[in-house]
N, C-alpha and C. Protein backbone atom coordinates (compact mmCIF):
# COMPACT_ATOMS: atom_id res chain seq x y z
N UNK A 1 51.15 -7.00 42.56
CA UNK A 1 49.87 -7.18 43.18
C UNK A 1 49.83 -8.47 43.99
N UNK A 2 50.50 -9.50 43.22
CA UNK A 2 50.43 -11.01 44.38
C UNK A 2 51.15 -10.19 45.49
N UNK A 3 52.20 -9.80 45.67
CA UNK A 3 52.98 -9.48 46.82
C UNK A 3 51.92 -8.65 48.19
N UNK A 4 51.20 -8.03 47.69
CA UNK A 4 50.56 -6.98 48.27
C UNK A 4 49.07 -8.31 48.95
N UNK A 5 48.71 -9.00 47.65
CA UNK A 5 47.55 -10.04 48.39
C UNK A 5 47.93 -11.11 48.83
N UNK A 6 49.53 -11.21 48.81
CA UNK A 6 49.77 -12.48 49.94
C UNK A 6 50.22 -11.56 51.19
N UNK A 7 50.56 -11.05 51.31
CA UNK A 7 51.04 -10.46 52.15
C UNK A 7 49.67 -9.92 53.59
N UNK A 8 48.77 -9.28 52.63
CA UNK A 8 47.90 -9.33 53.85
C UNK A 8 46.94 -10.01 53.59
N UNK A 9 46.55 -11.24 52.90
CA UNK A 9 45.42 -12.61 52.84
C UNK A 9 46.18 -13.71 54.01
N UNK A 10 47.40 -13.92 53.40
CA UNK A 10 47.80 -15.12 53.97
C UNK A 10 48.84 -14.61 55.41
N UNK A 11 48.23 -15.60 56.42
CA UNK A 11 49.00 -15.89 57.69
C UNK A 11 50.10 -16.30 57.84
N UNK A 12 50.64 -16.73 56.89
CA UNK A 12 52.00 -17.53 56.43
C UNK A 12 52.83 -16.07 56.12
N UNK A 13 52.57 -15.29 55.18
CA UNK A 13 53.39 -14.73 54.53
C UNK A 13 53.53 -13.30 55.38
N UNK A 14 52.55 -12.79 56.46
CA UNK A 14 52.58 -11.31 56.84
C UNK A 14 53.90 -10.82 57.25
N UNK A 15 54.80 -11.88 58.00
CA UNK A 15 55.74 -11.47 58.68
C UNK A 15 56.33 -10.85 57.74
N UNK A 16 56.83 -10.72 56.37
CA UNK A 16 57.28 -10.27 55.07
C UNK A 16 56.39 -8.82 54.81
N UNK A 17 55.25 -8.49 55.10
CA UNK A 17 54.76 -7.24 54.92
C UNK A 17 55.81 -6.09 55.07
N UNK A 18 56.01 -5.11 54.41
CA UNK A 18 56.61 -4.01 54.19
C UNK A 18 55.76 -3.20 53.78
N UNK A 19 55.31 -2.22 54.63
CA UNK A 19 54.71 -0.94 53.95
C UNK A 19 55.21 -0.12 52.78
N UNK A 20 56.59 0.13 52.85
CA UNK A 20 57.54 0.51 52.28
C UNK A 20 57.77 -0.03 51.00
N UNK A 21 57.55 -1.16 50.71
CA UNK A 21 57.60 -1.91 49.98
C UNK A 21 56.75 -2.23 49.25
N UNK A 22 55.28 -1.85 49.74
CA UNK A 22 54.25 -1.71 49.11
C UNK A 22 53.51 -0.56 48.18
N UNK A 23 54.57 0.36 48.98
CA UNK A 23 54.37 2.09 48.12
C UNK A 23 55.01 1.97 47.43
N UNK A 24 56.29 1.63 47.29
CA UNK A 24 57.09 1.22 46.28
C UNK A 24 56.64 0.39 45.02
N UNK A 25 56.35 -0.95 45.19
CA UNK A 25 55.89 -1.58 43.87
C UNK A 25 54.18 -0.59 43.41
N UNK A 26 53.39 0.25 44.11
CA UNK A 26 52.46 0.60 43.91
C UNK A 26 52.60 1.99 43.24
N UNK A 27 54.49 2.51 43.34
CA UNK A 27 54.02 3.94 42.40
C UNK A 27 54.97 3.18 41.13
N UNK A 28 55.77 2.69 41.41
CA UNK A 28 56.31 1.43 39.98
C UNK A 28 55.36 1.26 38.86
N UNK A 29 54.49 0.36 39.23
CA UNK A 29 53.26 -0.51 38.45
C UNK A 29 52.93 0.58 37.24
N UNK A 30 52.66 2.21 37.99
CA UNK A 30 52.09 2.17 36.48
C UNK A 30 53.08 2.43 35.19
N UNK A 31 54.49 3.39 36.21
CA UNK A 31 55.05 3.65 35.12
C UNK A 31 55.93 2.21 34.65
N UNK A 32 55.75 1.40 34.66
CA UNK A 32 56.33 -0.22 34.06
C UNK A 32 55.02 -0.53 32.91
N UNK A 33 53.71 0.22 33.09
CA UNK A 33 52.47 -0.40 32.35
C UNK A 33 52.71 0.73 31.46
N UNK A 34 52.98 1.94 31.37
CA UNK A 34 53.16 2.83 30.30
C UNK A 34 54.06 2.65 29.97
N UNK A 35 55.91 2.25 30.05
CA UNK A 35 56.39 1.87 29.37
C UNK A 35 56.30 0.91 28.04
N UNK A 36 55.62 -0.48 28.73
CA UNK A 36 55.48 -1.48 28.23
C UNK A 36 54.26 -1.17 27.04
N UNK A 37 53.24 -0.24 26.87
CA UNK A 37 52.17 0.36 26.18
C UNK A 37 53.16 1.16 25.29
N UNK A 38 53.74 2.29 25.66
CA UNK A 38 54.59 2.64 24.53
C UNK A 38 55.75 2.35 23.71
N UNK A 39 55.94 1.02 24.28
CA UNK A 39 56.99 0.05 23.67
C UNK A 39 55.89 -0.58 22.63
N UNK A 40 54.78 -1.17 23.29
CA UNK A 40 54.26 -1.77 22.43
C UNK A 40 53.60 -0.92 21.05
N UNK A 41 53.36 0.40 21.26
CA UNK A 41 52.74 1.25 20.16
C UNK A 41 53.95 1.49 19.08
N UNK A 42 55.26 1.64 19.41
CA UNK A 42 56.93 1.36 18.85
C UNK A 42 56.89 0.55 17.86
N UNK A 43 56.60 -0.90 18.69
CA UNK A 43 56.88 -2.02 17.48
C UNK A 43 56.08 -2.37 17.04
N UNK A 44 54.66 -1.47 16.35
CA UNK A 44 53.66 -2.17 16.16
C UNK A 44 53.93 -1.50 14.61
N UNK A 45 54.54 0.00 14.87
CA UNK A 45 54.48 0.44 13.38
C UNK A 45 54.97 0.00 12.60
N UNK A 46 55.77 -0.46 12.86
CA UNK A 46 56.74 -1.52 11.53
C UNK A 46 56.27 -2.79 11.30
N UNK A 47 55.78 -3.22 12.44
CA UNK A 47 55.19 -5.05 12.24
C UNK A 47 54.46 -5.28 11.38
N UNK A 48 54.42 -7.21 10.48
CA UNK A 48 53.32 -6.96 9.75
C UNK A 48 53.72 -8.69 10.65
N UNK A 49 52.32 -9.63 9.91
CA UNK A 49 51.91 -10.47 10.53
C UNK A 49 52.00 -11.04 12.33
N UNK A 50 52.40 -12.02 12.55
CA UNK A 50 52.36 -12.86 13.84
C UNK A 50 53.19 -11.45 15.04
N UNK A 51 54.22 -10.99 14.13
CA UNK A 51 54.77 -10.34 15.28
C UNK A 51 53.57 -8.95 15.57
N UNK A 52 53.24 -8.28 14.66
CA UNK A 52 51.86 -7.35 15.13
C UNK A 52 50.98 -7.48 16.19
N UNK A 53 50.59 -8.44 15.77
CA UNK A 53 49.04 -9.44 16.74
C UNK A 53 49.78 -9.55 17.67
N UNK A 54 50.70 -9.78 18.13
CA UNK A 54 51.71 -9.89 19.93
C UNK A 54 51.57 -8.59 20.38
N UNK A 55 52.21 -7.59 19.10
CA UNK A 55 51.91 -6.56 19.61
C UNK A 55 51.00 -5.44 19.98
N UNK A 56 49.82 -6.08 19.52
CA UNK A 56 48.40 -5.35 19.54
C UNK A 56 48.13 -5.80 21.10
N UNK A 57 48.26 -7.27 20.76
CA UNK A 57 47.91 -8.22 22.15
C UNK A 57 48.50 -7.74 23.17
N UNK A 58 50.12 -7.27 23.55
CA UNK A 58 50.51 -6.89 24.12
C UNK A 58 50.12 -5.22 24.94
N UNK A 59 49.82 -4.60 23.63
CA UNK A 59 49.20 -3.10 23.97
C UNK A 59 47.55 -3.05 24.49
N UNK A 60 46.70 -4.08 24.49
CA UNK A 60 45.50 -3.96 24.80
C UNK A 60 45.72 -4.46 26.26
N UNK A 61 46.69 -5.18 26.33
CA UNK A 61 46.69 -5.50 28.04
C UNK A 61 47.29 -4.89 28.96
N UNK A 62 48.61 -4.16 28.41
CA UNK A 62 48.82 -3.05 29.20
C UNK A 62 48.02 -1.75 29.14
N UNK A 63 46.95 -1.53 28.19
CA UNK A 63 46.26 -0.62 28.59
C UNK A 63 45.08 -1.13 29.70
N UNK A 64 44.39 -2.66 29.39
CA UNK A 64 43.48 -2.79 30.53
C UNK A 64 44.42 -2.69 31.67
N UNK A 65 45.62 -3.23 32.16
CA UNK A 65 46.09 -3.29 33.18
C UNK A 65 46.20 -2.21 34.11
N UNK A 66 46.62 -0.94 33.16
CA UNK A 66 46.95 0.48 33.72
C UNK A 66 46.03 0.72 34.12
């Protein structure tokens, strides 16, 4: 997403615009956010303390993110 809002916010950075490049990281994103959600639902079943809570933490943000 920075790539996509520097790219067309800033005057500095357009010459770097890639359309191509933008469909690209934009059909990526989600399947990298469902990975990372069902990785995190993985290691949650076995976890007990500090490492859990990372992984709860981890799964509530890749679900807001998606």
């Amino acid at each position: 997403m920075s790539y996509e809002l520097l790219t067309e916010q800033s005057l500095r950075f357009q010459r770097w615009r890639s359309l191509k490049a933008i469909a690209i990281l934009n059909v990526s994103e989600p399947v990298f956010w469902t990975t990372a959600c069902i990785l995190a639902i993985l290691s949650t079943s076995g976890a007990r303390g500090a490492t859990a809570a990372i992984s709860v933490i981890l799964l509530i943000v890749s679900l807001v993110v998606m």
